[in-house]
C-alpha atoms as a PDB file:
ATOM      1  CA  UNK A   1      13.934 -10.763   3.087  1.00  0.00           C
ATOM      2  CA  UNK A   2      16.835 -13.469   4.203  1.00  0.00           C
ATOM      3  CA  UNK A   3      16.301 -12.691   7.904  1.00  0.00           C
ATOM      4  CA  UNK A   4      13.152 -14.984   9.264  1.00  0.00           C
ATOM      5  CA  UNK A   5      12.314 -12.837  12.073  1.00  0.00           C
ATOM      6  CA  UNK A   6       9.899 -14.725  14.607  1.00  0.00           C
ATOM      7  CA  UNK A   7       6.066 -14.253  14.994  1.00  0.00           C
ATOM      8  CA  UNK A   8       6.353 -11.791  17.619  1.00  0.00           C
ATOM      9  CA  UNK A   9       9.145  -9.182  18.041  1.00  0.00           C
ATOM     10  CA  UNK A  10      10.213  -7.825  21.182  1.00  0.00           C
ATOM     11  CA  UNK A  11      10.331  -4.386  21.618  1.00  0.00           C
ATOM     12  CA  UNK A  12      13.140  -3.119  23.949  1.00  0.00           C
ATOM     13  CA  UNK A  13      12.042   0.572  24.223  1.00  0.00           C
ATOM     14  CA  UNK A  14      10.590  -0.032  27.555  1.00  0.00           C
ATOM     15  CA  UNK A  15      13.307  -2.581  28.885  1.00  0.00           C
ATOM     16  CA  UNK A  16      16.127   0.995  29.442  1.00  0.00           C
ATOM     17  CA  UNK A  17      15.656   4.527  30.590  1.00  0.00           C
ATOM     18  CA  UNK A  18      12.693   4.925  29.136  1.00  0.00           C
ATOM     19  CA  UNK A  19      10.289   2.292  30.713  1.00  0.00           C
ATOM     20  CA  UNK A  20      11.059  -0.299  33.745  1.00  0.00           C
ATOM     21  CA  UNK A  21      14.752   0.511  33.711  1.00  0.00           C
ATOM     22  CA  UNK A  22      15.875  -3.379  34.015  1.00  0.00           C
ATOM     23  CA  UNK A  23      19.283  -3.745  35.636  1.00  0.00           C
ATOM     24  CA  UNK A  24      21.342  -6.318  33.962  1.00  0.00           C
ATOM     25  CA  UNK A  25      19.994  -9.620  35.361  1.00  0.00           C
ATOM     26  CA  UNK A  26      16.727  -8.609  34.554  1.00  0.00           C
ATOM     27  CA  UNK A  27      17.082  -8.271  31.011  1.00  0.00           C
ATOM     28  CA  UNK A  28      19.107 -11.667  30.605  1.00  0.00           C
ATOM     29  CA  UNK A  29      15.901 -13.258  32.290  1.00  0.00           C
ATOM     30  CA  UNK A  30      13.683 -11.477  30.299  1.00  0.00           C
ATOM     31  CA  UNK A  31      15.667 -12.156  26.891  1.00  0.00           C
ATOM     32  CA  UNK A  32      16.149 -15.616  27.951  1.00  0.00           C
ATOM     33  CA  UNK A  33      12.416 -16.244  28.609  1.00  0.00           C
ATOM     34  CA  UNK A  34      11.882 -14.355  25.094  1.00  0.00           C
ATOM     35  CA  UNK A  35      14.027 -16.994  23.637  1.00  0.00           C
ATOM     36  CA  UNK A  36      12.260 -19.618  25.756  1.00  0.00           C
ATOM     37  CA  UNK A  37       9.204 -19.038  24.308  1.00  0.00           C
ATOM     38  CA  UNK A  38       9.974 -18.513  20.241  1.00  0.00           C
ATOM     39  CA  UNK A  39      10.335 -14.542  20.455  1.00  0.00           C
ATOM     40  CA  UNK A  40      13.782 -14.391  18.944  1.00  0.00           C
ATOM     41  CA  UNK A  41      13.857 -11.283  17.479  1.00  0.00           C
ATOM     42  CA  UNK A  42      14.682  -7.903  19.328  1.00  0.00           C
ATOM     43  CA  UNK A  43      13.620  -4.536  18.164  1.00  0.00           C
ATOM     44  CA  UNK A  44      15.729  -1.566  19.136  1.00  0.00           C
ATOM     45  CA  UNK A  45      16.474   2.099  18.145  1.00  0.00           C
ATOM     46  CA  UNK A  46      19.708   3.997  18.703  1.00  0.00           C
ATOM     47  CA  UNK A  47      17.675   7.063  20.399  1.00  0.00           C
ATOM     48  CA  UNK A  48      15.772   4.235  22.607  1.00  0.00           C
ATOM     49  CA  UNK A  49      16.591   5.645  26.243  1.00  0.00           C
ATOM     50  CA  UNK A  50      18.454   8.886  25.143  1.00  0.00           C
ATOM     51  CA  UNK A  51      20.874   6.617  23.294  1.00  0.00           C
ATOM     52  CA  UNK A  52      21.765   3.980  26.163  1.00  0.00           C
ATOM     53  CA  UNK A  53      19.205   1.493  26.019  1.00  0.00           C
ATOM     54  CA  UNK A  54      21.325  -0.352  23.009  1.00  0.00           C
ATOM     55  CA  UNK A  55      24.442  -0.676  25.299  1.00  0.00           C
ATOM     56  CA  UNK A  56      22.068  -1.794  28.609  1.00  0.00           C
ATOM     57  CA  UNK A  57      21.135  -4.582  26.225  1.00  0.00           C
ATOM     58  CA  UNK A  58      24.328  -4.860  24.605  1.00  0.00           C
ATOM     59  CA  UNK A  59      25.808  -5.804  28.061  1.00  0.00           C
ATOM     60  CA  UNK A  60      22.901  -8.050  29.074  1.00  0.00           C
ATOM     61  CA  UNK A  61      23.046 -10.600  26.056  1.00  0.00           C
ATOM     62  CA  UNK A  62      27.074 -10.855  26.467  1.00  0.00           C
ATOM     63  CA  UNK A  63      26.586 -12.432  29.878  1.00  0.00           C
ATOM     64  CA  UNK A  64      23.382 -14.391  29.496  1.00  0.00           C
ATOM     65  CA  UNK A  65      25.312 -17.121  26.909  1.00  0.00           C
ATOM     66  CA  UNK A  66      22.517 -16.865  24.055  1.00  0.00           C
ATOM     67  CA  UNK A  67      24.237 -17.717  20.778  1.00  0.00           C
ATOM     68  CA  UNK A  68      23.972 -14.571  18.318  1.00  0.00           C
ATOM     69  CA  UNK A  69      22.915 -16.737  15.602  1.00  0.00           C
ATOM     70  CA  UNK A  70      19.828 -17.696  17.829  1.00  0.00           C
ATOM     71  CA  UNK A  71      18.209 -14.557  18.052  1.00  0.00           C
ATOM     72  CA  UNK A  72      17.520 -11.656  15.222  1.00  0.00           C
ATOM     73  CA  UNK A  73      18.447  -7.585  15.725  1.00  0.00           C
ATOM     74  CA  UNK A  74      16.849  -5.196  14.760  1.00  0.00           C
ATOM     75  CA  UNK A  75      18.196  -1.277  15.149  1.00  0.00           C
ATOM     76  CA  UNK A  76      16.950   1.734  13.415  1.00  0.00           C
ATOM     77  CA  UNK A  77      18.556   5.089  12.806  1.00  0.00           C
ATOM     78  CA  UNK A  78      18.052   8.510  11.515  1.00  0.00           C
ATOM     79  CA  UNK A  79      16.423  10.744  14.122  1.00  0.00           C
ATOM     80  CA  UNK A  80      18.623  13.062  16.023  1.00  0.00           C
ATOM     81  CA  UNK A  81      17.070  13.467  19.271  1.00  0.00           C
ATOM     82  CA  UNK A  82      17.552  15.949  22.178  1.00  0.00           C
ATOM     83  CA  UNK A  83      18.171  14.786  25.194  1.00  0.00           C
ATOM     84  CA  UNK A  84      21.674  14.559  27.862  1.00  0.00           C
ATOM     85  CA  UNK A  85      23.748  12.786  25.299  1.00  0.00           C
ATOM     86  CA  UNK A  86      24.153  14.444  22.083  1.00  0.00           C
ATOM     87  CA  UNK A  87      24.329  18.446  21.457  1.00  0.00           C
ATOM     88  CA  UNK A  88      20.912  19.205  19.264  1.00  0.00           C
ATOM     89  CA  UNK A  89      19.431  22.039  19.154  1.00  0.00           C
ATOM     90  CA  UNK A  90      16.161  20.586  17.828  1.00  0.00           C
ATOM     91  CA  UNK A  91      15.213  17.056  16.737  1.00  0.00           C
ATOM     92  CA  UNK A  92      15.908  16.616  13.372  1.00  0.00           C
ATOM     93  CA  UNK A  93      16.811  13.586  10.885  1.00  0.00           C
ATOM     94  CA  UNK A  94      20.389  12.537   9.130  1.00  0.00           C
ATOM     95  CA  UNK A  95      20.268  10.165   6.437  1.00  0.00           C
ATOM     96  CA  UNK A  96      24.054  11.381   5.000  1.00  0.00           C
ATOM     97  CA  UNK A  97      26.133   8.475   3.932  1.00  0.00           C
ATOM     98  CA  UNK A  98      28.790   9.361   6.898  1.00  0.00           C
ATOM     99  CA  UNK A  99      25.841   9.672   9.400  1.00  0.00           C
ATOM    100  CA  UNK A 100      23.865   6.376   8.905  1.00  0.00           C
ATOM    101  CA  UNK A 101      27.386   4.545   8.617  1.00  0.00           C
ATOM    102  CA  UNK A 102      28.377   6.235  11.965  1.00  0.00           C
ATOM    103  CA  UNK A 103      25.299   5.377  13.441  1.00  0.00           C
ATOM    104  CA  UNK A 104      25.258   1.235  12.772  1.00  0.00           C
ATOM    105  CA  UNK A 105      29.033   1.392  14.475  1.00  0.00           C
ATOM    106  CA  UNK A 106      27.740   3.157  17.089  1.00  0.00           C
ATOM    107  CA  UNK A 107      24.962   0.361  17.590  1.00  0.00           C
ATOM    108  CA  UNK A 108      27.347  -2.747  16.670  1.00  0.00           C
ATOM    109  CA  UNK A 109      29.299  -1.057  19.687  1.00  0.00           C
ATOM    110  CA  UNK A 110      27.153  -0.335  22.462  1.00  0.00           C
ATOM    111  CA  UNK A 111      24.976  -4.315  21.090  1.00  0.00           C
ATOM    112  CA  UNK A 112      28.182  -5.892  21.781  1.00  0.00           C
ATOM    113  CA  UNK A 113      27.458  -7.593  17.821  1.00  0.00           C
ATOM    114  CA  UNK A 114      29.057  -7.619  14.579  1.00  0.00           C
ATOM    115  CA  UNK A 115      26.320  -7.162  12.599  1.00  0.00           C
ATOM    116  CA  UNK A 116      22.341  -6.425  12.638  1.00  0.00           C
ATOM    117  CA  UNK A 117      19.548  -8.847  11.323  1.00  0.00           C
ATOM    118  CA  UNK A 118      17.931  -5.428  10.139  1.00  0.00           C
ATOM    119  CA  UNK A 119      18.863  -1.733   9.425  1.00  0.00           C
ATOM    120  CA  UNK A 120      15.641   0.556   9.495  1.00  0.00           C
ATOM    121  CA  UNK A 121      15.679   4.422   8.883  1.00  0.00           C
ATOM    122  CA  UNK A 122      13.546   5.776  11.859  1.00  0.00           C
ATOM    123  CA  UNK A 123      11.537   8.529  10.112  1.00  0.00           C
ATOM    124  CA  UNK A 124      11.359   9.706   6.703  1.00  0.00           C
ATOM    125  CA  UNK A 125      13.056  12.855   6.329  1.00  0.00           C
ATOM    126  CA  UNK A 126      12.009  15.428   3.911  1.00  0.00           C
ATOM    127  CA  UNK A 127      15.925  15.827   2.768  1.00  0.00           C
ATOM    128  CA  UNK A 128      16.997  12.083   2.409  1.00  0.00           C
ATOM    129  CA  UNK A 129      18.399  11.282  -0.752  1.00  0.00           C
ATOM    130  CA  UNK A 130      18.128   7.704  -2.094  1.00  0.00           C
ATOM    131  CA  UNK A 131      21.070   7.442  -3.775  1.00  0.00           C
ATOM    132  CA  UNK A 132      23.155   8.753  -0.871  1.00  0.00           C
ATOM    133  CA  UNK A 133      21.394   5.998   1.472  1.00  0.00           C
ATOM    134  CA  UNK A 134      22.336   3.342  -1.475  1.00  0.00           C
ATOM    135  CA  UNK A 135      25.951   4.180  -0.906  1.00  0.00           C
ATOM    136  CA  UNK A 136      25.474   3.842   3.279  1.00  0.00           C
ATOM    137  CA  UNK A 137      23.667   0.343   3.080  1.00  0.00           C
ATOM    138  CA  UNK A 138      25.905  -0.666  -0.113  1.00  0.00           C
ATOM    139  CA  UNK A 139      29.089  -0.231   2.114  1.00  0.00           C
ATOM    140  CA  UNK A 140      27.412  -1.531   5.090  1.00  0.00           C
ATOM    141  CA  UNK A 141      26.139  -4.846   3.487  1.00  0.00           C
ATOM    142  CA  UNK A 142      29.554  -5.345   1.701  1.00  0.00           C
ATOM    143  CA  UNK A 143      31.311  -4.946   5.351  1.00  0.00           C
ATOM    144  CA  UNK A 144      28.816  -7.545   6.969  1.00  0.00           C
ATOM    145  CA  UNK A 145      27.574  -5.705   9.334  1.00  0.00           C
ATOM    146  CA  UNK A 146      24.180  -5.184   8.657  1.00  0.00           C
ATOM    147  CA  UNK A 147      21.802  -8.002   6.738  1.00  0.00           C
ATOM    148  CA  UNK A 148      18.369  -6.233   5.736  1.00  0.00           C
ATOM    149  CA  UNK A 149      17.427  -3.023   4.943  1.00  0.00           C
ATOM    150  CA  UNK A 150      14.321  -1.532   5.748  1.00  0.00           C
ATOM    151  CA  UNK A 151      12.336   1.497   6.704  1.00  0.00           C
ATOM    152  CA  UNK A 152      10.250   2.876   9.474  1.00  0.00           C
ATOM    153  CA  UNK A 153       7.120   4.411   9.203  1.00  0.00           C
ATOM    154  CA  UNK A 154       7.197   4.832   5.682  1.00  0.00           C
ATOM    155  CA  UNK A 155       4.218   6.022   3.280  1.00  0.00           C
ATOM    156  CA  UNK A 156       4.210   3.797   0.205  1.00  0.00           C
ATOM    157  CA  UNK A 157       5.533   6.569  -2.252  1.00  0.00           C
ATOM    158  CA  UNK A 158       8.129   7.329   0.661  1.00  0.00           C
ATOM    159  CA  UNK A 159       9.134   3.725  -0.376  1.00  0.00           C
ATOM    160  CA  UNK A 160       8.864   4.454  -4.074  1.00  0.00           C
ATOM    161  CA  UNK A 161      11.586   7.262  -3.804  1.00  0.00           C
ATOM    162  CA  UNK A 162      14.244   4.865  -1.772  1.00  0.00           C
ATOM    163  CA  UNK A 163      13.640   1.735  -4.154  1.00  0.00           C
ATOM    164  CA  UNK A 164      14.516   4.313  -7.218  1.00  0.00           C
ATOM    165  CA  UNK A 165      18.309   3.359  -6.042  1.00  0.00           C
ATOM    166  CA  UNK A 166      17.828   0.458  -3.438  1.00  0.00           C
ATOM    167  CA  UNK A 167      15.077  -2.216  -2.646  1.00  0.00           C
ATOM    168  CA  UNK A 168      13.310  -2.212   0.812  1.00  0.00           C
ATOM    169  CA  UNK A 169      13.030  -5.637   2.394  1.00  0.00           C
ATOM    170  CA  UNK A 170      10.626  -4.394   5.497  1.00  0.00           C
ATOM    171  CA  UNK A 171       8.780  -1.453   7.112  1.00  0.00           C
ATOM    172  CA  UNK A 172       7.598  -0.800  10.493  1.00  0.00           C
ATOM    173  CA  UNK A 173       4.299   0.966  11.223  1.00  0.00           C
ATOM    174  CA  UNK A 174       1.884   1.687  13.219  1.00  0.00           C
ATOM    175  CA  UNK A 175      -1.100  -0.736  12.663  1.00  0.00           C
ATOM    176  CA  UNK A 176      -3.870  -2.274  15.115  1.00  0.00           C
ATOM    177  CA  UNK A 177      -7.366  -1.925  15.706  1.00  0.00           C
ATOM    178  CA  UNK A 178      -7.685   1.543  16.528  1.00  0.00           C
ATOM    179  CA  UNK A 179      -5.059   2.838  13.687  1.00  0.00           C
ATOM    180  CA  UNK A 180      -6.172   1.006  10.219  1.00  0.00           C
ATOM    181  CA  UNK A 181      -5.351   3.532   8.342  1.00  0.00           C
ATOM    182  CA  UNK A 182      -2.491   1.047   6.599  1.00  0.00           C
ATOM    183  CA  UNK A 183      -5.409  -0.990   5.373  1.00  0.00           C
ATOM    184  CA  UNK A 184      -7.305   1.790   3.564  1.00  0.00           C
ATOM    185  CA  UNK A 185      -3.651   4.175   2.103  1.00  0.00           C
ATOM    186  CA  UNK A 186      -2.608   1.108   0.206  1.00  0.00           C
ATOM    187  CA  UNK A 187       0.164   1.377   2.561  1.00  0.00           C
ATOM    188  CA  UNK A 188      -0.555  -2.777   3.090  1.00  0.00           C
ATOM    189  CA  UNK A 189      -1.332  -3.275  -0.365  1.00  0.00           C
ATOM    190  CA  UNK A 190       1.798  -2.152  -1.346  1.00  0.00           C
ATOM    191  CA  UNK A 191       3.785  -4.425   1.076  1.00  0.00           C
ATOM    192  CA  UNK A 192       2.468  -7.108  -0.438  1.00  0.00           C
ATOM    193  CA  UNK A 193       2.625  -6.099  -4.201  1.00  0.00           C
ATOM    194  CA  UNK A 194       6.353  -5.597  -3.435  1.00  0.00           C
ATOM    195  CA  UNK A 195       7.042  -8.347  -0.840  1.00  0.00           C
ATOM    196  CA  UNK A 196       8.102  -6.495   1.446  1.00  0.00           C
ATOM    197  CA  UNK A 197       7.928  -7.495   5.195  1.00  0.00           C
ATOM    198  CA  UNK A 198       5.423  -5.414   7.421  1.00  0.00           C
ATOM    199  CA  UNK A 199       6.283  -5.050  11.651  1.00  0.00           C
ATOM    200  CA  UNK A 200       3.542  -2.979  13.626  1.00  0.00           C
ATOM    201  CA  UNK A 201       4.496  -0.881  16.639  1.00  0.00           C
ATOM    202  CA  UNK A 202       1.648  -0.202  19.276  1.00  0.00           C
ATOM    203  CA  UNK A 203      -0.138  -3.671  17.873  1.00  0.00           C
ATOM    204  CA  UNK A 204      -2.475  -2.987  20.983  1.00  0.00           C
ATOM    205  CA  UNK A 205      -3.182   0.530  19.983  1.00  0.00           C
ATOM    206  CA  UNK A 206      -5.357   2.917  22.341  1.00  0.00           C
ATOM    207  CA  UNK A 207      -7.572   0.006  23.158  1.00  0.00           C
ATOM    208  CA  UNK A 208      -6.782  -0.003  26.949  1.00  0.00           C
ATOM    209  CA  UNK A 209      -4.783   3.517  27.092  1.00  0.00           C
ATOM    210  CA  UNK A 210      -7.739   6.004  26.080  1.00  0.00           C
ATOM    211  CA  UNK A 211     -11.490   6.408  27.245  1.00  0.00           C
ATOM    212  CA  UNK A 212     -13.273   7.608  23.775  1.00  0.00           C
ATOM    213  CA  UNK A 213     -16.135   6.101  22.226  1.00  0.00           C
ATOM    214  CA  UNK A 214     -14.094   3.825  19.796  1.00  0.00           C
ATOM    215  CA  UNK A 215     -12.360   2.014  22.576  1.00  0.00           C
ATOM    216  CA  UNK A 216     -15.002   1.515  24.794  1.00  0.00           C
ATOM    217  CA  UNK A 217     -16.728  -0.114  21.550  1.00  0.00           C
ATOM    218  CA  UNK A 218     -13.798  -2.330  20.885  1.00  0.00           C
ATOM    219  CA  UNK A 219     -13.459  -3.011  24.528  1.00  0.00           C
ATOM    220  CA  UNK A 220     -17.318  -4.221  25.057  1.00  0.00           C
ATOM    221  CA  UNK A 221     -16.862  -6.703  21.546  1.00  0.00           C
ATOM    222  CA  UNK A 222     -13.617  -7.749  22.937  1.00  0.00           C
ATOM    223  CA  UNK A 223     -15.277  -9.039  26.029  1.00  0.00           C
ATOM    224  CA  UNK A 224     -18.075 -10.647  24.044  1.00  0.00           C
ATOM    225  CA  UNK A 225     -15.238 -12.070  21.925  1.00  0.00           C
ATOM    226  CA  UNK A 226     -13.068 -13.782  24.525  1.00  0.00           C
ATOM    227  CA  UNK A 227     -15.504 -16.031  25.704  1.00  0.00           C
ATOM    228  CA  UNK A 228     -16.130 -17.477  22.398  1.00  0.00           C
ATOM    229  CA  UNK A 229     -12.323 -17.791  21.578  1.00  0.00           C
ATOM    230  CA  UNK A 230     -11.146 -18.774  25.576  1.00  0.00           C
ATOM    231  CA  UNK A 231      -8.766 -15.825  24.707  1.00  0.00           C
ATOM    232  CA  UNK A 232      -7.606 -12.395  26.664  1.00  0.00           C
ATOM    233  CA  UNK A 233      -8.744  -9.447  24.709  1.00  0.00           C
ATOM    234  CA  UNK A 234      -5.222  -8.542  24.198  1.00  0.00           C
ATOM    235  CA  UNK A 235      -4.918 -12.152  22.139  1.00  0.00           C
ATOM    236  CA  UNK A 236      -7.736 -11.158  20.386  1.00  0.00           C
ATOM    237  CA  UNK A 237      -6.464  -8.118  19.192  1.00  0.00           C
ATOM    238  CA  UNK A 238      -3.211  -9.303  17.807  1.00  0.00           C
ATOM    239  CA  UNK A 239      -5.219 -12.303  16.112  1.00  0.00           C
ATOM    240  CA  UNK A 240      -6.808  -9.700  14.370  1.00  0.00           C
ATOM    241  CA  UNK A 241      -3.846  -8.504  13.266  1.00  0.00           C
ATOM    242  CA  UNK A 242      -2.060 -11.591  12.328  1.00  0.00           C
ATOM    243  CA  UNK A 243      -5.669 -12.160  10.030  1.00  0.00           C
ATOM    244  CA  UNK A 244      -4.299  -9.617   7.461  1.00  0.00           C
ATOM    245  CA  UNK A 245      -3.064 -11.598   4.692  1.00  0.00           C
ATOM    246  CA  UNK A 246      -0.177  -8.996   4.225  1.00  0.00           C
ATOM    247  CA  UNK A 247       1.427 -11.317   7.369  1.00  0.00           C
ATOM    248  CA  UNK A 248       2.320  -8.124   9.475  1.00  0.00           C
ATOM    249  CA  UNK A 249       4.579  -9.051  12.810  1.00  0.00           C
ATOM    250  CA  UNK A 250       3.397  -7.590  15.735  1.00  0.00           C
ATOM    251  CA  UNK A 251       6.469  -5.439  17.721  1.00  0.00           C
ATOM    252  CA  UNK A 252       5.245  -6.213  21.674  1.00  0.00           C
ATOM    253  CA  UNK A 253       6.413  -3.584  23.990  1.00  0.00           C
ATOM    254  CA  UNK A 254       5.110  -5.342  27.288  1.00  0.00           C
ATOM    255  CA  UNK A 255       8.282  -6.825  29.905  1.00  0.00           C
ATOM    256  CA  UNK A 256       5.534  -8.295  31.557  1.00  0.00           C
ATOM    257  CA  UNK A 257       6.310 -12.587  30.673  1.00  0.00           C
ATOM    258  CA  UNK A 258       2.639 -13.869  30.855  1.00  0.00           C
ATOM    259  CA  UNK A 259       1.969 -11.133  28.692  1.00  0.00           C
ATOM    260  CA  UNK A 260       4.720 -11.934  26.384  1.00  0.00           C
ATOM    261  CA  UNK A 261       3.728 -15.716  26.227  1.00  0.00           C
ATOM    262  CA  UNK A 262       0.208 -15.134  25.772  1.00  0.00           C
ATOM    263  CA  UNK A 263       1.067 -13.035  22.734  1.00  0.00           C
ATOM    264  CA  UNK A 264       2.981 -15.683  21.032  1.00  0.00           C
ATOM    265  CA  UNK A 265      -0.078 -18.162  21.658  1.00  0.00           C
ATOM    266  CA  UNK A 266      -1.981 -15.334  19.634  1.00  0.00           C
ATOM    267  CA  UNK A 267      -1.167 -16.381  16.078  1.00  0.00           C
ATOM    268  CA  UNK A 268      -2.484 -19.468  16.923  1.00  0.00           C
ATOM    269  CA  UNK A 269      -6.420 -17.992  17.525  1.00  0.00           C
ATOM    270  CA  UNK A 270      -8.570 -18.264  13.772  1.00  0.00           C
ATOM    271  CA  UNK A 271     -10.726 -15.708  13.984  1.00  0.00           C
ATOM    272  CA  UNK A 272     -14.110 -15.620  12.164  1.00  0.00           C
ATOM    273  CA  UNK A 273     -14.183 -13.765   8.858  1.00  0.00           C
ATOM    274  CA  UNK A 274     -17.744 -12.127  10.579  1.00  0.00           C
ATOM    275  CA  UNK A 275     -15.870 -11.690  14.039  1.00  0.00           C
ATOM    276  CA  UNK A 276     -12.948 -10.384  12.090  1.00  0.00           C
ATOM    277  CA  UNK A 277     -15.546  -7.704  10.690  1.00  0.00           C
ATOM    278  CA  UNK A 278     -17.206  -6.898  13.339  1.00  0.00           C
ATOM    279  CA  UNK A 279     -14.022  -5.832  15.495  1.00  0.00           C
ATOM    280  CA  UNK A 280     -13.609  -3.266  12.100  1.00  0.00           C
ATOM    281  CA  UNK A 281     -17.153  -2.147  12.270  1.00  0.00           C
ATOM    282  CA  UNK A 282     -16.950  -0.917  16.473  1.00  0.00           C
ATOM    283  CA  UNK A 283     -13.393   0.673  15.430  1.00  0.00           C
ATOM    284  CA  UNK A 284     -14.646   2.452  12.680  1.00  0.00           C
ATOM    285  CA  UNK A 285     -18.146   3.385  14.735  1.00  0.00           C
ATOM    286  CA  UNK A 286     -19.789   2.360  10.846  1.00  0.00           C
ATOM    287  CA  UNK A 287     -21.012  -0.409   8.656  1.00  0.00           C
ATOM    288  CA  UNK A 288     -18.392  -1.887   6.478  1.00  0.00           C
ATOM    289  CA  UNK A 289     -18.971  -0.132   2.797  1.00  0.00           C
END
């Protein structure tokens, strides 16, 4: 991968339409703060707030003075949502050559950038052809405005079919405590067998969202946990993370800064190969095999 992305990514779902709805000042404060505190990198999607959160950003990094090469981008494309601004019928997913080309413009545009860090397709679609998607990212590359290429949410024989015609230089998943599924599909095997980066959305997972029996397990060991580490449970869970030796980023969602800066302090917490276990063992409800 030539982008070095930092140890935490910010994830600017929630920043737009979609979450706290952060006027313009507020988002310069909050990227500037990101910046502050070594979380240079910036995770977005083109449908992220029915296709406007991109620009609301876009706007906000113009006027807050942060040099582009100080900070990473990262923009995905691919699903076709329905919402106010685009005429679909049903949600659906474009990979054509014309589409995903369409698509980065449409982000370099509304970003106010010439180029993105990273290019990830969304979702896999069961219609995508590899070679077609060579020809998109060939042009693309060759035109400088995008870096990496990547995918999103991505099984590893998903992978297989685009590297038939172009290699993969990251995929973003869902991984944490409560989904470690990665860890047992060879999904995280693979990343590393084929050095390619791994980025986790939801790093948190249902830990504090849902009441079932597995979270209210991880939550009790959490507590026991944090004591012993002088750490917040939500620390603890992305140290857990950050334990996997496939070196999976954590995407953070949160606008909230403490939040934010206690994440960052998170890679920093060496958790105990037993204590490491034992978070597994209440997720899973059973004894490792």
């Amino acid at each position: 991968m030539k982008t070095k992305l930092s140890n935490i990514i910010a994830g600017c779902m929630s920043w737009g339409e979609w979450g706290k709805q952060l006027s313009t000042d507020a988002m310069i404060e909050l990227m500037e703060y990101c910046v502050e505190h070594g979380i240079t990198s910036f995770d977005h999607a083109d449908i992220y707030g029915d296709y406007t959160t991109e620009a609301a950003f876009g706007k906000a990094f113009t006027k807050s003075g942060i040099a582009r090469k100080d900070v990473q981008i990262i923009s995905k494309c691919g699903i076709q949502y329905v919402g106010k601004s685009r005429d679909n019928r049903v949600k659906h997913y474009n990979y054509s050559k014309e589409y995903i080309i369409w698509s980065v413009e449409q982000s370099l545009q509304k970003l106010n950038t010439d180029y993105l860090d990273v290019l990830l397709l969304h979702r896999p679609s069961p219609l995508m052809k590899a070679d077609e998607i060579k020809e998109a990212v060939d042009k693309l590359q060759k035109d400088g405005k995008i870096i990496d290429f990547g995918v999103s949410n991505f099984t590893a024989s998903q992978m297989d079919l685009i590297q038939t015609e172009i290699p993969i230089t990251s995929n973003q998943i869902e991984f944490s405590l409560t989904q470690t599924t990665p860890m047992f599909d060879g999904t995280l095997d693979y990343f590393t067998t084929n050095q390619i980066q791994p980025m986790c959305w939801s790093p948190l997972g249902s830990a504090f969202r849902e009441e079932t029996p597995q979270t209210n397990r991880i939550i009790e060991a959490l507590h026991d946990l944090s004591k012993k580490y002088n750490a917040t449970p939500n620390q603890l869970l992305l140290a857990w993370i950050f334990m996997h030796p496939a070196n999976v980023i954590p995407v953070v969602g949160t606008t909230n800064k403490t939040r934010l800066k206690n994440a960052v302090i998170a890679d920093k917490i060496n958790l105990e190969i037993e204590d490491w276990f034992y978070l597994l063992e209440k997720s899973r409800g059973v004894k490792t095999a």
